[in-house]
C-alpha atoms as a PDB file:
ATOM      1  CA  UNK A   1     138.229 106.682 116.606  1.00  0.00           C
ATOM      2  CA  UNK A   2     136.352 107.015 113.630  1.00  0.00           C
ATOM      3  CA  UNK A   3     137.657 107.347 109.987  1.00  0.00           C
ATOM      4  CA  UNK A   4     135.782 110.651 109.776  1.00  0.00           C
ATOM      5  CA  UNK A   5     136.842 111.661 112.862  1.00  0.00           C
ATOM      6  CA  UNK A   6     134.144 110.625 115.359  1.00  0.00           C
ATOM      7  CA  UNK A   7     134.787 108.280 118.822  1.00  0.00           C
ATOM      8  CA  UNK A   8     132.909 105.093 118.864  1.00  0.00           C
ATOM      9  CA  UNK A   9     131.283 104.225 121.978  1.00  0.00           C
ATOM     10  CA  UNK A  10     131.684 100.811 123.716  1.00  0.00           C
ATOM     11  CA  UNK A  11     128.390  99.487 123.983  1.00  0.00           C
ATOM     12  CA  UNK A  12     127.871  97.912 127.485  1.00  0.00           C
ATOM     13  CA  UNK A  13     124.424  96.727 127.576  1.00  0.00           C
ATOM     14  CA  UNK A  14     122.028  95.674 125.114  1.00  0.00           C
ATOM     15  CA  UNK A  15     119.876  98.265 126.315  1.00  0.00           C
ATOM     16  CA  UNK A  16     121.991 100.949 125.095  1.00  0.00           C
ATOM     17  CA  UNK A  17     121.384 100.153 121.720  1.00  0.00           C
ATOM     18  CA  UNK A  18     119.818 101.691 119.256  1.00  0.00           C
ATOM     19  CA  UNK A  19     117.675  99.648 117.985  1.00  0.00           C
ATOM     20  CA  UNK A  20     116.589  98.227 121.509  1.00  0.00           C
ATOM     21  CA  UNK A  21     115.252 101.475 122.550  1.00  0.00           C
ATOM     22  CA  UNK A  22     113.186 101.934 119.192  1.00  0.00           C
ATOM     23  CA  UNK A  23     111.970  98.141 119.578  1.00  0.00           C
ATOM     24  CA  UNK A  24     111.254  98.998 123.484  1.00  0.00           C
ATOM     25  CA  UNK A  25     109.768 102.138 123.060  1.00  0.00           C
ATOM     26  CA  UNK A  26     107.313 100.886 120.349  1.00  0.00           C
ATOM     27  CA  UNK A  27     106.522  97.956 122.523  1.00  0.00           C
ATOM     28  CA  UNK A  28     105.385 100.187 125.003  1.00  0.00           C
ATOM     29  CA  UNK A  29     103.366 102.230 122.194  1.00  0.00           C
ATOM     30  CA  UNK A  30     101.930  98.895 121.243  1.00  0.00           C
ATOM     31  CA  UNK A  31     100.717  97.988 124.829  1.00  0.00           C
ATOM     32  CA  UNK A  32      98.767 101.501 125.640  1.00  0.00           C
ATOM     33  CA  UNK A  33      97.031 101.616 121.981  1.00  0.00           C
ATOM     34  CA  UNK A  34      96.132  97.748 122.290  1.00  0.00           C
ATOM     35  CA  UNK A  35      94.504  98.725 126.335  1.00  0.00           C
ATOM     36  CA  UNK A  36      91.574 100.187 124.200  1.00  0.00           C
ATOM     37  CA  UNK A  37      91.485  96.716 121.942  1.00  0.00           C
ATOM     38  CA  UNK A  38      88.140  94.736 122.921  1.00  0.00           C
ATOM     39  CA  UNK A  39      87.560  92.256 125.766  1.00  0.00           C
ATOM     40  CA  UNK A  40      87.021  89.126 123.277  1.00  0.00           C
ATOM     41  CA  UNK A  41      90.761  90.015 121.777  1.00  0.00           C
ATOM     42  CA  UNK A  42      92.136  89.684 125.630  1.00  0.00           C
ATOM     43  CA  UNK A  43      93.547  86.476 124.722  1.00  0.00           C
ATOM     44  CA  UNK A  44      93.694  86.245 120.581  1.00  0.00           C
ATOM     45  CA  UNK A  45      94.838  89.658 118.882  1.00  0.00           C
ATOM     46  CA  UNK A  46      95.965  91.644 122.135  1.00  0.00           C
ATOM     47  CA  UNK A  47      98.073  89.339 123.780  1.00  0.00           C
ATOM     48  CA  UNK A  48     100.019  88.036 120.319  1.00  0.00           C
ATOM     49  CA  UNK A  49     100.639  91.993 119.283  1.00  0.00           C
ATOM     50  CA  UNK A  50     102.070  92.557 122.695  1.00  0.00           C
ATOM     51  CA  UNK A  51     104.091  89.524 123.126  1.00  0.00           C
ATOM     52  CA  UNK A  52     105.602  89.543 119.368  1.00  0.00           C
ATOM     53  CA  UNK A  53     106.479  93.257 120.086  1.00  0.00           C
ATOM     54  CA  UNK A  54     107.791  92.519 123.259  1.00  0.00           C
ATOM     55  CA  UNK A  55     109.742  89.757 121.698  1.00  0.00           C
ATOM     56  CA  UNK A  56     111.677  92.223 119.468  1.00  0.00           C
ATOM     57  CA  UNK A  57     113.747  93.166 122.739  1.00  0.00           C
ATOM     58  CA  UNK A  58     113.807  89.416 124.144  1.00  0.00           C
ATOM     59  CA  UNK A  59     115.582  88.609 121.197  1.00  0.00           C
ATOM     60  CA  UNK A  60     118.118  91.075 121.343  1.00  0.00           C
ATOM     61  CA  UNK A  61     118.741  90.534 124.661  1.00  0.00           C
ATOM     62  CA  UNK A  62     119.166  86.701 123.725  1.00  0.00           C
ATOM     63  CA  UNK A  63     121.861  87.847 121.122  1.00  0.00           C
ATOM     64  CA  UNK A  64     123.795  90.481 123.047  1.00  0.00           C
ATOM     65  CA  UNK A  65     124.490  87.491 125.443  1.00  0.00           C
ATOM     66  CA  UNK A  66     125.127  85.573 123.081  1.00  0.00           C
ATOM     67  CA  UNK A  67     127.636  87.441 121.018  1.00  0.00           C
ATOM     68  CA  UNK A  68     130.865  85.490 121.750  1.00  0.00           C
ATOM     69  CA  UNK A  69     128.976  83.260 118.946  1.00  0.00           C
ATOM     70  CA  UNK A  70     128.724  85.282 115.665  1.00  0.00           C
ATOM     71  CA  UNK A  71     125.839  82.515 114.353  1.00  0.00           C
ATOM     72  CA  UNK A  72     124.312  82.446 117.486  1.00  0.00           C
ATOM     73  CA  UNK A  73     124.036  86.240 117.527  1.00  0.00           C
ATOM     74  CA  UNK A  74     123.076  86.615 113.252  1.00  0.00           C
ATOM     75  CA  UNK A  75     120.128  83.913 114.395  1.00  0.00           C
ATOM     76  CA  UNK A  76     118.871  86.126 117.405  1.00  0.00           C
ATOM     77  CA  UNK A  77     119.224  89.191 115.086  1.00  0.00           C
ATOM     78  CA  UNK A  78     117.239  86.718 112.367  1.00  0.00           C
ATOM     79  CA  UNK A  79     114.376  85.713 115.144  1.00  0.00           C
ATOM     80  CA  UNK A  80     114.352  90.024 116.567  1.00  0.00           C
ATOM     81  CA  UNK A  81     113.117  90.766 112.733  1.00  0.00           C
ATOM     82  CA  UNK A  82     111.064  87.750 112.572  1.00  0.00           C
ATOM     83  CA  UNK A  83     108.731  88.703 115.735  1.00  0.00           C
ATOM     84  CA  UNK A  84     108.683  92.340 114.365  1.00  0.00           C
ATOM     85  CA  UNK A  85     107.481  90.916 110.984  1.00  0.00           C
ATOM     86  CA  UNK A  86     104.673  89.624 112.996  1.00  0.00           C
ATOM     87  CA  UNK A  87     103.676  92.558 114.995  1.00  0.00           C
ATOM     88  CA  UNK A  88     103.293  94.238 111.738  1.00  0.00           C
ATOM     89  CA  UNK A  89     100.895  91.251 110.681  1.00  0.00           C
ATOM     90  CA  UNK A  90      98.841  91.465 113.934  1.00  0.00           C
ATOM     91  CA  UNK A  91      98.830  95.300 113.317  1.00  0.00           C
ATOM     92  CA  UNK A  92      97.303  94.829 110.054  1.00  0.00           C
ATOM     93  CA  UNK A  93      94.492  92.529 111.610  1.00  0.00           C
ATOM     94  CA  UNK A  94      93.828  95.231 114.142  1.00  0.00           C
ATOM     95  CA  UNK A  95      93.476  98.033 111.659  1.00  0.00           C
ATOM     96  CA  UNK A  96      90.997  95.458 109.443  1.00  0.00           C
ATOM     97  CA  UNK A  97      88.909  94.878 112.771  1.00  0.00           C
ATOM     98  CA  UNK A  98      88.978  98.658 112.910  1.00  0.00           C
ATOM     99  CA  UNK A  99      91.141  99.005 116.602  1.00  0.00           C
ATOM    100  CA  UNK A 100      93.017 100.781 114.919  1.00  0.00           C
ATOM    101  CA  UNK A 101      93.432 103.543 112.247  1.00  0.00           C
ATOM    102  CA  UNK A 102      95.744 104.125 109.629  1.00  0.00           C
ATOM    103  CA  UNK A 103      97.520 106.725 110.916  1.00  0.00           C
ATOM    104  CA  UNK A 104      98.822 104.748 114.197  1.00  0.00           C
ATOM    105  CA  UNK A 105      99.120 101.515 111.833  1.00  0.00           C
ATOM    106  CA  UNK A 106     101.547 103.312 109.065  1.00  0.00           C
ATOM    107  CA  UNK A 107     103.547 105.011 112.246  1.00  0.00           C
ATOM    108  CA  UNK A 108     103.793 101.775 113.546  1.00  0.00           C
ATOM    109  CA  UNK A 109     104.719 100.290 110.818  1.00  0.00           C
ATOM    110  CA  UNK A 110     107.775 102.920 109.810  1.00  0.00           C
ATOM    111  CA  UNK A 111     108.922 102.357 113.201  1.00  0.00           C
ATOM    112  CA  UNK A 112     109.068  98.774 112.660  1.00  0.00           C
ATOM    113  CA  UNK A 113     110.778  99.676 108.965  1.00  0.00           C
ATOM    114  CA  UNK A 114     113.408 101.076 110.593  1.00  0.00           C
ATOM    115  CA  UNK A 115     113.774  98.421 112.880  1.00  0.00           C
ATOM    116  CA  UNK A 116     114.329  96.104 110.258  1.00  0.00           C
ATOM    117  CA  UNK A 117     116.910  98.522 108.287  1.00  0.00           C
ATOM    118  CA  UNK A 118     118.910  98.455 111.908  1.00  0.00           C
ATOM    119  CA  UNK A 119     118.997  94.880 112.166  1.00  0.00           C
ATOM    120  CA  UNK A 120     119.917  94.362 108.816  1.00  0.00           C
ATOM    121  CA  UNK A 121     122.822  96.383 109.508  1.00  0.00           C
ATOM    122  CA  UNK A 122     124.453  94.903 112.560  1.00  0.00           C
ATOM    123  CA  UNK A 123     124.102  91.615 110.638  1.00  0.00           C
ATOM    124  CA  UNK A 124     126.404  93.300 107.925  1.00  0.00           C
ATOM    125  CA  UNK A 125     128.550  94.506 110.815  1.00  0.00           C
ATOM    126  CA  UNK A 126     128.401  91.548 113.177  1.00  0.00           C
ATOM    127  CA  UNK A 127     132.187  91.504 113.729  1.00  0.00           C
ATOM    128  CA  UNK A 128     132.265  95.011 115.640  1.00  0.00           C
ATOM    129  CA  UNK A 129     129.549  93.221 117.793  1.00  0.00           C
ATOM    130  CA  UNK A 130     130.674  89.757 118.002  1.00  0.00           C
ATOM    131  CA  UNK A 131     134.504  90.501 118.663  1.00  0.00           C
ATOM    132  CA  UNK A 132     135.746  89.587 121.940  1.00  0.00           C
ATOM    133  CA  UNK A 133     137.250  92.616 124.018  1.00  0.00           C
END
C-alpha cells in the first residue's frame, strides 16, 4: 500500500502501462491521419512518422524485458523519448507540407508532451521498475 492510502498494482506486462497505451494509441492516431498523406510520401514522410511512432512502444517493450538491468532499462526509456522526439519532427514537416493542420499537429504534439513527462518519471523511479520480485 500506498503512503496515502492507495494499493499499488503489480504491473505484469508492458502493455499495461501507462504510458504504452498513450504511445500505442497515438501510434494508431498517427497511422489513420498519415492514410490521407500523398502517394510520393509512401516511402519518405509516411513511413518515418509511422515507424518512429511505432517505435515509442518497441522501445518500451525492449526495456520492460530488459528491466533486471536498471541501465539497460534508463537507455530503452532514453531511445522511447528519442523516437517520440522524432515523430514530433516528422509531424512538423507534415503540417509545413500542409497534410496536416494545426489542430491535429498541437494534439499530437501534447500527447507526445505527456509522453515525455511519463518517461521522465519512471527514469526518476526506475527502482520500483527495475527491482527484482
Amino acid at each position: 500500500m500506498k503512503d496515502d492510502g492507495r494499493q499499488t498494482k503489480r504491473i505484469r506486462s508492458v502493455r499495461e502501462l501507462d504510458v504504452y497505451k498513450l504511445a500505442f494509441d497515438t501510434a494508431i492516431e498517427i497511422f489513420e491521419i498519415s492514410k490521407g498523406f500523398p502517394k510520393e510520401e509512401t516511402y519518405s514522410l509516411t513511413d518515418q512518422v509511422r515507424r518512429s511512432s511505432r517505435s515509442v512502444c518497441t522501445s518500451l517493450a525492449e526495456g520492460w524485458r530488459k528491466r533486471r538491468y536498471k541501465a539497460v532499462f534508463i537507455n530503452k526509456l532514453s531511445d522511447a523519448a528519442q523516437e517520440a522526439a522524432e515523430t514530433q519532427t516528422w509531424l512538423e514537416f507534415a503540417l509545413a507540407c500542409g497534410y496536416i493542420d494545426k489542430g491535429i499537429l498541437e494534439k499530437l504534439d501534447e500527447k507526445y508532451e505527456h509522453i515525455f513527462a511519463m518517461l521522465f518519471t519512471m527514469e526518476q523511479k526506475v527502482d520500483s521498475f527495475c527491482s527484482v520480485r
